[in-house]
PDB file of N, CA and C in Angstrom:
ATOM      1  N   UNK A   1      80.122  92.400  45.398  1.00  0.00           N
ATOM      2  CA  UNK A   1      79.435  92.690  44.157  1.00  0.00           C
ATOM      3  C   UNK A   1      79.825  91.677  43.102  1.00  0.00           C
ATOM      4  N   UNK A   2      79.136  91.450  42.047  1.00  0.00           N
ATOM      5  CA  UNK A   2      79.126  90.127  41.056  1.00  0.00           C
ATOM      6  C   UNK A   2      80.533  90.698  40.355  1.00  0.00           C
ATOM      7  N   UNK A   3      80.035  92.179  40.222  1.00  0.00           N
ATOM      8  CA  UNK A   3      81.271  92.632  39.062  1.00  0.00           C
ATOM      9  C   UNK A   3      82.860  92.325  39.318  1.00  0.00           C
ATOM     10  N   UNK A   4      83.370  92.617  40.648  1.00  0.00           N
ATOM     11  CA  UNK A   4      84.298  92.448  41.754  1.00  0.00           C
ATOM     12  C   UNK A   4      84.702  91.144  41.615  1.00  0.00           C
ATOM     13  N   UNK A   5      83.627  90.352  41.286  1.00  0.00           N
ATOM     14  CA  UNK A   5      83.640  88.374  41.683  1.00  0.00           C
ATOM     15  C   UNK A   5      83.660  88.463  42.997  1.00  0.00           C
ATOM     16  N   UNK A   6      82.874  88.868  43.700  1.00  0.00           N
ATOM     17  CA  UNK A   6      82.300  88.386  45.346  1.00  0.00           C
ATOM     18  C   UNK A   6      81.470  87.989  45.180  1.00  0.00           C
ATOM     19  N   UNK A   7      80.690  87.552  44.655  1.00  0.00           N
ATOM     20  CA  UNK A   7      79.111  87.365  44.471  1.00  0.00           C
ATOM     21  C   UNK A   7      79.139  86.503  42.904  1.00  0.00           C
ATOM     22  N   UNK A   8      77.866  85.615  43.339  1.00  0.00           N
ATOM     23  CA  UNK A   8      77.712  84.364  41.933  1.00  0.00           C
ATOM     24  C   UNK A   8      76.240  84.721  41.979  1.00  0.00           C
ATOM     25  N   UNK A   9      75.731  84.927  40.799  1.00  0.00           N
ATOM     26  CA  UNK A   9      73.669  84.686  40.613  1.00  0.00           C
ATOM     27  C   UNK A   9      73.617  83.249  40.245  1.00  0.00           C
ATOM     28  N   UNK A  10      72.304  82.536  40.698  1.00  0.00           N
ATOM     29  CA  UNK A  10      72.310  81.298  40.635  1.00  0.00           C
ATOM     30  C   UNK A  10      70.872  81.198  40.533  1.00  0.00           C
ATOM     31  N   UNK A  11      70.660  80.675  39.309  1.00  0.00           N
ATOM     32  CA  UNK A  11      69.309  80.353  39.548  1.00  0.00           C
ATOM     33  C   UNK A  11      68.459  79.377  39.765  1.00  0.00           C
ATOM     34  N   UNK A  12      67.560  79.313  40.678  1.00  0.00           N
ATOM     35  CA  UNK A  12      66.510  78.412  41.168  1.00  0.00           C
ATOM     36  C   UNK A  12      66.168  77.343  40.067  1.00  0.00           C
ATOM     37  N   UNK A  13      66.671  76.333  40.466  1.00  0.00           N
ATOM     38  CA  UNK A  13      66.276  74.768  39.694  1.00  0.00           C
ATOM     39  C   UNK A  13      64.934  74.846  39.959  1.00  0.00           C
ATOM     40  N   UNK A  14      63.783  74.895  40.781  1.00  0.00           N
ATOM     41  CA  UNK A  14      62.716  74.251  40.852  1.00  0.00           C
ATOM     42  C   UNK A  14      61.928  75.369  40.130  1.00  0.00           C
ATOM     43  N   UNK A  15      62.410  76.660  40.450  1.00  0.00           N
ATOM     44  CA  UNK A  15      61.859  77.670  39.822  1.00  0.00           C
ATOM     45  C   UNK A  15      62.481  79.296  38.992  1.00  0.00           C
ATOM     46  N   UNK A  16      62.880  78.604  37.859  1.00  0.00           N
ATOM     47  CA  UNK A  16      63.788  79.555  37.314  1.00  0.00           C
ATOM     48  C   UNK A  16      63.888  81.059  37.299  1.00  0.00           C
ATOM     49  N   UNK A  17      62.808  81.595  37.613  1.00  0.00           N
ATOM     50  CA  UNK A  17      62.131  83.268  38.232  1.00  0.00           C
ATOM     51  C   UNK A  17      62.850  83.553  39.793  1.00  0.00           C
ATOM     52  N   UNK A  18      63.492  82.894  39.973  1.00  0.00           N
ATOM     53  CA  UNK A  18      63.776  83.461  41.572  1.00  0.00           C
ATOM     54  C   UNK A  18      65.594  83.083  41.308  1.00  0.00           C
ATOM     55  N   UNK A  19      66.295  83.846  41.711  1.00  0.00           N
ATOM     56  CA  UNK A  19      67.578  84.121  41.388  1.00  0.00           C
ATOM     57  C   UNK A  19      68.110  84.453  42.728  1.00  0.00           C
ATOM     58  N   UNK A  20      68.934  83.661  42.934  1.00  0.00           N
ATOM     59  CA  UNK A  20      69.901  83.120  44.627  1.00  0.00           C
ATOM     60  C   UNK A  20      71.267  84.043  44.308  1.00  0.00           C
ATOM     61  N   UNK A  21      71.739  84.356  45.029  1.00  0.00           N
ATOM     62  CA  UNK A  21      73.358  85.033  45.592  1.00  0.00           C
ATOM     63  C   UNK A  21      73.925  84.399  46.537  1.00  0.00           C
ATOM     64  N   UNK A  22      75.128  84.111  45.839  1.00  0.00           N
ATOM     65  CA  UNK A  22      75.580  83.172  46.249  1.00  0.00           C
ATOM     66  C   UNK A  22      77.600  83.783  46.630  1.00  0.00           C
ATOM     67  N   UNK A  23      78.327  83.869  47.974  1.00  0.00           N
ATOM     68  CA  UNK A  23      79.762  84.236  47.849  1.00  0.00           C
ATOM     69  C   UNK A  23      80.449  83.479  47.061  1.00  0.00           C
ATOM     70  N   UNK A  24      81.093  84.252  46.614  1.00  0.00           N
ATOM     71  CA  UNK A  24      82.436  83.394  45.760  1.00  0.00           C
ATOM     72  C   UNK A  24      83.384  83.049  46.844  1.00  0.00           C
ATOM     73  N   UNK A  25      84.569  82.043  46.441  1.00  0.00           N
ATOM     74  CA  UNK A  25      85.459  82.414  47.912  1.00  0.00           C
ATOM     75  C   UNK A  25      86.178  83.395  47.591  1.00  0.00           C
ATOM     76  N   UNK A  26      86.316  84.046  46.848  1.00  0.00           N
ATOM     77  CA  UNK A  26      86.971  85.716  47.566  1.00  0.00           C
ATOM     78  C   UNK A  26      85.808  86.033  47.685  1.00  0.00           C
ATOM     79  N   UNK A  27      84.674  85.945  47.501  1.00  0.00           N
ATOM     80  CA  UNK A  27      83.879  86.784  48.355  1.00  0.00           C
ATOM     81  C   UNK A  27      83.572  86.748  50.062  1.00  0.00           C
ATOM     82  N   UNK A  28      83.914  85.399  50.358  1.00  0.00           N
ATOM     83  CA  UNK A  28      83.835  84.399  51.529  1.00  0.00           C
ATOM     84  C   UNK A  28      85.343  85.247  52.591  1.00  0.00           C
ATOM     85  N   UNK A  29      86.247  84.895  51.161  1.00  0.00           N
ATOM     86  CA  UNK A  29      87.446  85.697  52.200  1.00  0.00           C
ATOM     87  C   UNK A  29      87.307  87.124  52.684  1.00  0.00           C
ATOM     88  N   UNK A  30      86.622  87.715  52.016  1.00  0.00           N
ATOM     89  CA  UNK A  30      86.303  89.190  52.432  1.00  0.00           C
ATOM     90  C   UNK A  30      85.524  89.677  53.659  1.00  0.00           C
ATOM     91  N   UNK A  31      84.907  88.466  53.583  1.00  0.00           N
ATOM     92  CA  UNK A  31      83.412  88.565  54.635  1.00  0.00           C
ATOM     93  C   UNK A  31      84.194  88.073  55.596  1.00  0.00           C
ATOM     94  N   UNK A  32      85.369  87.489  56.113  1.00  0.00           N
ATOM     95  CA  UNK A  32      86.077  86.676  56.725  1.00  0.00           C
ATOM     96  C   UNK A  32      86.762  87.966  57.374  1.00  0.00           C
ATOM     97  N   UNK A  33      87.507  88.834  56.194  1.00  0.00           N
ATOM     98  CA  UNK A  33      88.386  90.080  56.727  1.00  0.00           C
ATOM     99  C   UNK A  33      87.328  90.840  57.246  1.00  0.00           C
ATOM    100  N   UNK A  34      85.946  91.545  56.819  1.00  0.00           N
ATOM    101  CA  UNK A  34      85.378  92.495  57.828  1.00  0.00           C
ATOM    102  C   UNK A  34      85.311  91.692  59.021  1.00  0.00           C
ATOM    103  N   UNK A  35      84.765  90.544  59.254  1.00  0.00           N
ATOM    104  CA  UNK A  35      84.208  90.176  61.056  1.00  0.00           C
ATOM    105  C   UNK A  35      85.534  90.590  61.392  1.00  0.00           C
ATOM    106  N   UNK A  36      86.607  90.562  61.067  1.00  0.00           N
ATOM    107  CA  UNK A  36      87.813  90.958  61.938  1.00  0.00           C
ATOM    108  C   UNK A  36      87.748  92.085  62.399  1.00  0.00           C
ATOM    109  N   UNK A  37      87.004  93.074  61.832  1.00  0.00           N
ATOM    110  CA  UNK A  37      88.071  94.257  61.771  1.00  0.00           C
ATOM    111  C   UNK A  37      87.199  94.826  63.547  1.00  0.00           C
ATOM    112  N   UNK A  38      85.809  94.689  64.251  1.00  0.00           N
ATOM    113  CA  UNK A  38      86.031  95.369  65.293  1.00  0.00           C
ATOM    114  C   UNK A  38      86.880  94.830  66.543  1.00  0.00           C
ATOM    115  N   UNK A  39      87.355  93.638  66.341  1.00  0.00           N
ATOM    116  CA  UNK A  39      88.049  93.137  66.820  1.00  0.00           C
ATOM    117  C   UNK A  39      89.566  93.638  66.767  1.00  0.00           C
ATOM    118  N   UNK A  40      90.285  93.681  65.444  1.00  0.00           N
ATOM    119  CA  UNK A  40      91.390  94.427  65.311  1.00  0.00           C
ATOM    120  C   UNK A  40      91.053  95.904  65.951  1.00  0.00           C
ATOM    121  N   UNK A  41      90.283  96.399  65.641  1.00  0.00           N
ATOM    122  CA  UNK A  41      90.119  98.216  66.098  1.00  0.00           C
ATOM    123  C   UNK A  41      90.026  98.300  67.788  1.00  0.00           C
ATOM    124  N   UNK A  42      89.517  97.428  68.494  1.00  0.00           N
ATOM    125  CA  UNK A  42      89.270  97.003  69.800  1.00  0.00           C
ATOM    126  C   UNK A  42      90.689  96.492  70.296  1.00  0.00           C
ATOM    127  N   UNK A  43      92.039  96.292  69.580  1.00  0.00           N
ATOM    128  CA  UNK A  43      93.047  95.412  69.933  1.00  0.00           C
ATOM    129  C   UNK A  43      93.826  97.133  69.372  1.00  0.00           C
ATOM    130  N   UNK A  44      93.477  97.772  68.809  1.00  0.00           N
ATOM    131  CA  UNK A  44      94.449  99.153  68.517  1.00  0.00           C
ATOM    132  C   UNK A  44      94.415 100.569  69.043  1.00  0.00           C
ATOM    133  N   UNK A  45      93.300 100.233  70.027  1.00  0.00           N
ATOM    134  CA  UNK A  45      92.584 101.318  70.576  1.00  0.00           C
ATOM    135  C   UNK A  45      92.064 100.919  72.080  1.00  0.00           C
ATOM    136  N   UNK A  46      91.731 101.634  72.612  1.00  0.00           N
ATOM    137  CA  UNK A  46      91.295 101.513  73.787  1.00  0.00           C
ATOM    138  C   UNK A  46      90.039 101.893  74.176  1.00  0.00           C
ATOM    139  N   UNK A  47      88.873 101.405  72.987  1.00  0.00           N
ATOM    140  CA  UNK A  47      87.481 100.668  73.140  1.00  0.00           C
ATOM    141  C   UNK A  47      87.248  99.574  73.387  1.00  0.00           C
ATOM    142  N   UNK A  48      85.994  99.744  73.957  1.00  0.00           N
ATOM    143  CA  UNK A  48      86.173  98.084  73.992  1.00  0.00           C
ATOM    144  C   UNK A  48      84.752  97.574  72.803  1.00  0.00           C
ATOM    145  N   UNK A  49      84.470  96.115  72.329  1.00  0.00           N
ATOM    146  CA  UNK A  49      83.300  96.041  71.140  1.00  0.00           C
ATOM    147  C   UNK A  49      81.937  97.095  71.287  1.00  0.00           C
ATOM    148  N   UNK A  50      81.446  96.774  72.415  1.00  0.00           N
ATOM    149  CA  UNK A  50      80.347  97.556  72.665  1.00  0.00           C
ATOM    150  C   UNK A  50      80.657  98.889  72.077  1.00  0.00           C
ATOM    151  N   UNK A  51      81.513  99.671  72.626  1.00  0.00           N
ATOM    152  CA  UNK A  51      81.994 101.113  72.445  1.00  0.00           C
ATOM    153  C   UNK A  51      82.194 100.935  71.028  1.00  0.00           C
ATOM    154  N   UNK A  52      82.778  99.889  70.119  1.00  0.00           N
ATOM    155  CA  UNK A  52      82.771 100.383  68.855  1.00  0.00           C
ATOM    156  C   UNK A  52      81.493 100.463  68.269  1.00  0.00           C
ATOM    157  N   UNK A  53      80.379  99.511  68.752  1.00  0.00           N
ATOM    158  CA  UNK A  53      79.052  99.113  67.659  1.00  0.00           C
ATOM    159  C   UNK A  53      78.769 101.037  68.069  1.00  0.00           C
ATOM    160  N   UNK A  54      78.503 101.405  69.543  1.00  0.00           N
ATOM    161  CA  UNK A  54      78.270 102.515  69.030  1.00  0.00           C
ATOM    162  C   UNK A  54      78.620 103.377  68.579  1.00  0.00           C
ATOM    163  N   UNK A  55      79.631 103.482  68.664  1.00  0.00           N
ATOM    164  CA  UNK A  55      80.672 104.721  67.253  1.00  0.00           C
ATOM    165  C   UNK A  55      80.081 104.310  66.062  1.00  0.00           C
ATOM    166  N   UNK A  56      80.359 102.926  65.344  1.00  0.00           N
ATOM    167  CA  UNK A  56      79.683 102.631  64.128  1.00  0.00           C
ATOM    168  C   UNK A  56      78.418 103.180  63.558  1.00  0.00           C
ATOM    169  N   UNK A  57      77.263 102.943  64.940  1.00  0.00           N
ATOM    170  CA  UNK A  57      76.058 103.504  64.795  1.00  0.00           C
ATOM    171  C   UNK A  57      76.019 104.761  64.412  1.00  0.00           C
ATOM    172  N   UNK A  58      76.252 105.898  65.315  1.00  0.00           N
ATOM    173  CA  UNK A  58      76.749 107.006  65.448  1.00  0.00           C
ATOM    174  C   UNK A  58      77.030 107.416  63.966  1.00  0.00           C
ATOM    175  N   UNK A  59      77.998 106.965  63.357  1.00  0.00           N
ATOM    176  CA  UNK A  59      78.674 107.266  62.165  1.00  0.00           C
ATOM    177  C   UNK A  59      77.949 106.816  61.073  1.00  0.00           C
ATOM    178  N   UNK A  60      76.993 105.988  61.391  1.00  0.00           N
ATOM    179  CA  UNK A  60      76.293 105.521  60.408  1.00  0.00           C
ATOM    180  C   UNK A  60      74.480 106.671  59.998  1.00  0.00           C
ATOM    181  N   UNK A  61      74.368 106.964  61.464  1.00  0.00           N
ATOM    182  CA  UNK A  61      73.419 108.145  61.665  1.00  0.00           C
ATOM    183  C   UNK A  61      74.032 109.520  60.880  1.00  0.00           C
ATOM    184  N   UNK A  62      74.967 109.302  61.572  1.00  0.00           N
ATOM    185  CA  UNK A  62      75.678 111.311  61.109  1.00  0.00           C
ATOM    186  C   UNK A  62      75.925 110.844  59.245  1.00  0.00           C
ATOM    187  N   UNK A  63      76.236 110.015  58.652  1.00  0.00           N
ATOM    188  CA  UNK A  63      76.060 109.545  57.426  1.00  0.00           C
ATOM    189  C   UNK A  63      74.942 110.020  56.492  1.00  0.00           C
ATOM    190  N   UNK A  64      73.806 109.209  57.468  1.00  0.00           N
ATOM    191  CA  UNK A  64      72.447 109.570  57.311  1.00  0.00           C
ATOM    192  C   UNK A  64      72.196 110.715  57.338  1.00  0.00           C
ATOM    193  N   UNK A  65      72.387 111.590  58.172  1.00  0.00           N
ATOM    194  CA  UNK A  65      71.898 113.191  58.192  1.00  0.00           C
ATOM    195  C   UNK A  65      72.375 113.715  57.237  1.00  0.00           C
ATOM    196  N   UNK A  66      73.091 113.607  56.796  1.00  0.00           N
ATOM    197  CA  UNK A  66      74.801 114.365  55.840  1.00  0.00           C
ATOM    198  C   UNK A  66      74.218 113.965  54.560  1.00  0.00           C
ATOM    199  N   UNK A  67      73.760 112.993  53.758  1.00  0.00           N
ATOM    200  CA  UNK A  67      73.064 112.066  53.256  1.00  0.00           C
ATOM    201  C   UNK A  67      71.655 113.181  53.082  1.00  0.00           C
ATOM    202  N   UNK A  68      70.903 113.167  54.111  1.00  0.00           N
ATOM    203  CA  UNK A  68      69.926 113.990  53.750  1.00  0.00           C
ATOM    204  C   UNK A  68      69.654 115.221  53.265  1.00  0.00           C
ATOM    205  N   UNK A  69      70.740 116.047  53.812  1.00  0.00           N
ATOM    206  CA  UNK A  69      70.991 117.616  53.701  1.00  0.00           C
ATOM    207  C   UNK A  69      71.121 117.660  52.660  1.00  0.00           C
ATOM    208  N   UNK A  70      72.309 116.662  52.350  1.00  0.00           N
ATOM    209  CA  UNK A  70      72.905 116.843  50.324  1.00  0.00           C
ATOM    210  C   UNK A  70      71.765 116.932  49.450  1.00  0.00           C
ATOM    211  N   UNK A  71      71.012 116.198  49.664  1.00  0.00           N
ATOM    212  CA  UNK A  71      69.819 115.365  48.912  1.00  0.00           C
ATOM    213  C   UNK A  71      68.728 116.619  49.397  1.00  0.00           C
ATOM    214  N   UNK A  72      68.147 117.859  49.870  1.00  0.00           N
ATOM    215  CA  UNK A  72      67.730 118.727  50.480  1.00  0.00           C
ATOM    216  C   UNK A  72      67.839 119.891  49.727  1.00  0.00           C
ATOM    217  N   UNK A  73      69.159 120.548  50.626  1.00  0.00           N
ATOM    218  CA  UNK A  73      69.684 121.390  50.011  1.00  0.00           C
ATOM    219  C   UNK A  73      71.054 121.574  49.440  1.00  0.00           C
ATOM    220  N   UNK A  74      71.616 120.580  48.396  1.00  0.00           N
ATOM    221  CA  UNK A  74      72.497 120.755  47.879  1.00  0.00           C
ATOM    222  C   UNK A  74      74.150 120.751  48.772  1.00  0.00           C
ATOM    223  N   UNK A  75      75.444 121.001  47.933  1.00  0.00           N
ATOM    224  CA  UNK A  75      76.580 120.954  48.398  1.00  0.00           C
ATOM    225  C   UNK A  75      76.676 121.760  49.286  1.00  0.00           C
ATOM    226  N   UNK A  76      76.141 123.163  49.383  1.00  0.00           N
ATOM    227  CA  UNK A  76      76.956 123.816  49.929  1.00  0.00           C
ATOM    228  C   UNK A  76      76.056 123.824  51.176  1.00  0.00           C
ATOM    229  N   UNK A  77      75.449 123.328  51.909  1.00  0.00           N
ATOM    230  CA  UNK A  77      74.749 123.233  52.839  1.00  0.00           C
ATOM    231  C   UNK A  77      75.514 122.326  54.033  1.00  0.00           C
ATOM    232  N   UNK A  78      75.618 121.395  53.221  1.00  0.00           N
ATOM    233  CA  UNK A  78      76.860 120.217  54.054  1.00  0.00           C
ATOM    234  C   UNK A  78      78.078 121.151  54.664  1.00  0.00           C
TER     235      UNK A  78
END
């Protein structure tokens, strides 16, 4: 996020209406630490990558549902 300083807005020389994003290098270093991490989790556990993308998925679905309900019918539904 810009606010954070991961992120620079930059705007288009040829056309000043179109506005580029651009990493900072801590934003660069960050993006550097996630690719690590299914790799670290795969080196601490006994998944292997595949097995994590789908846990990720998985967790990213059940997110989604959980996500919907709230947005539905409220807290106490969850």
């Amino acid at each position: 996020r810009q606010a954070l300083g991961r992120l620079q807005r930059l705007r288009e020389a040829a056309d000043e209406r179109r506005v580029l994003l651009q990493l900072t290098p801590a934003g660069r270093a960050l993006r550097a630490q996630a690719l690590a991490v299914p790799q670290a989790i795969a080196c601490a556990t006994t998944c292997d990558l595949q097995q994590i993308g789908q846990l990720a998925s998985q967790l990213k679905q059940l997110r989604q549902q959980l996500t919907a309900s709230l947005q539905a019918n409220g807290p106490a539904a969850a």
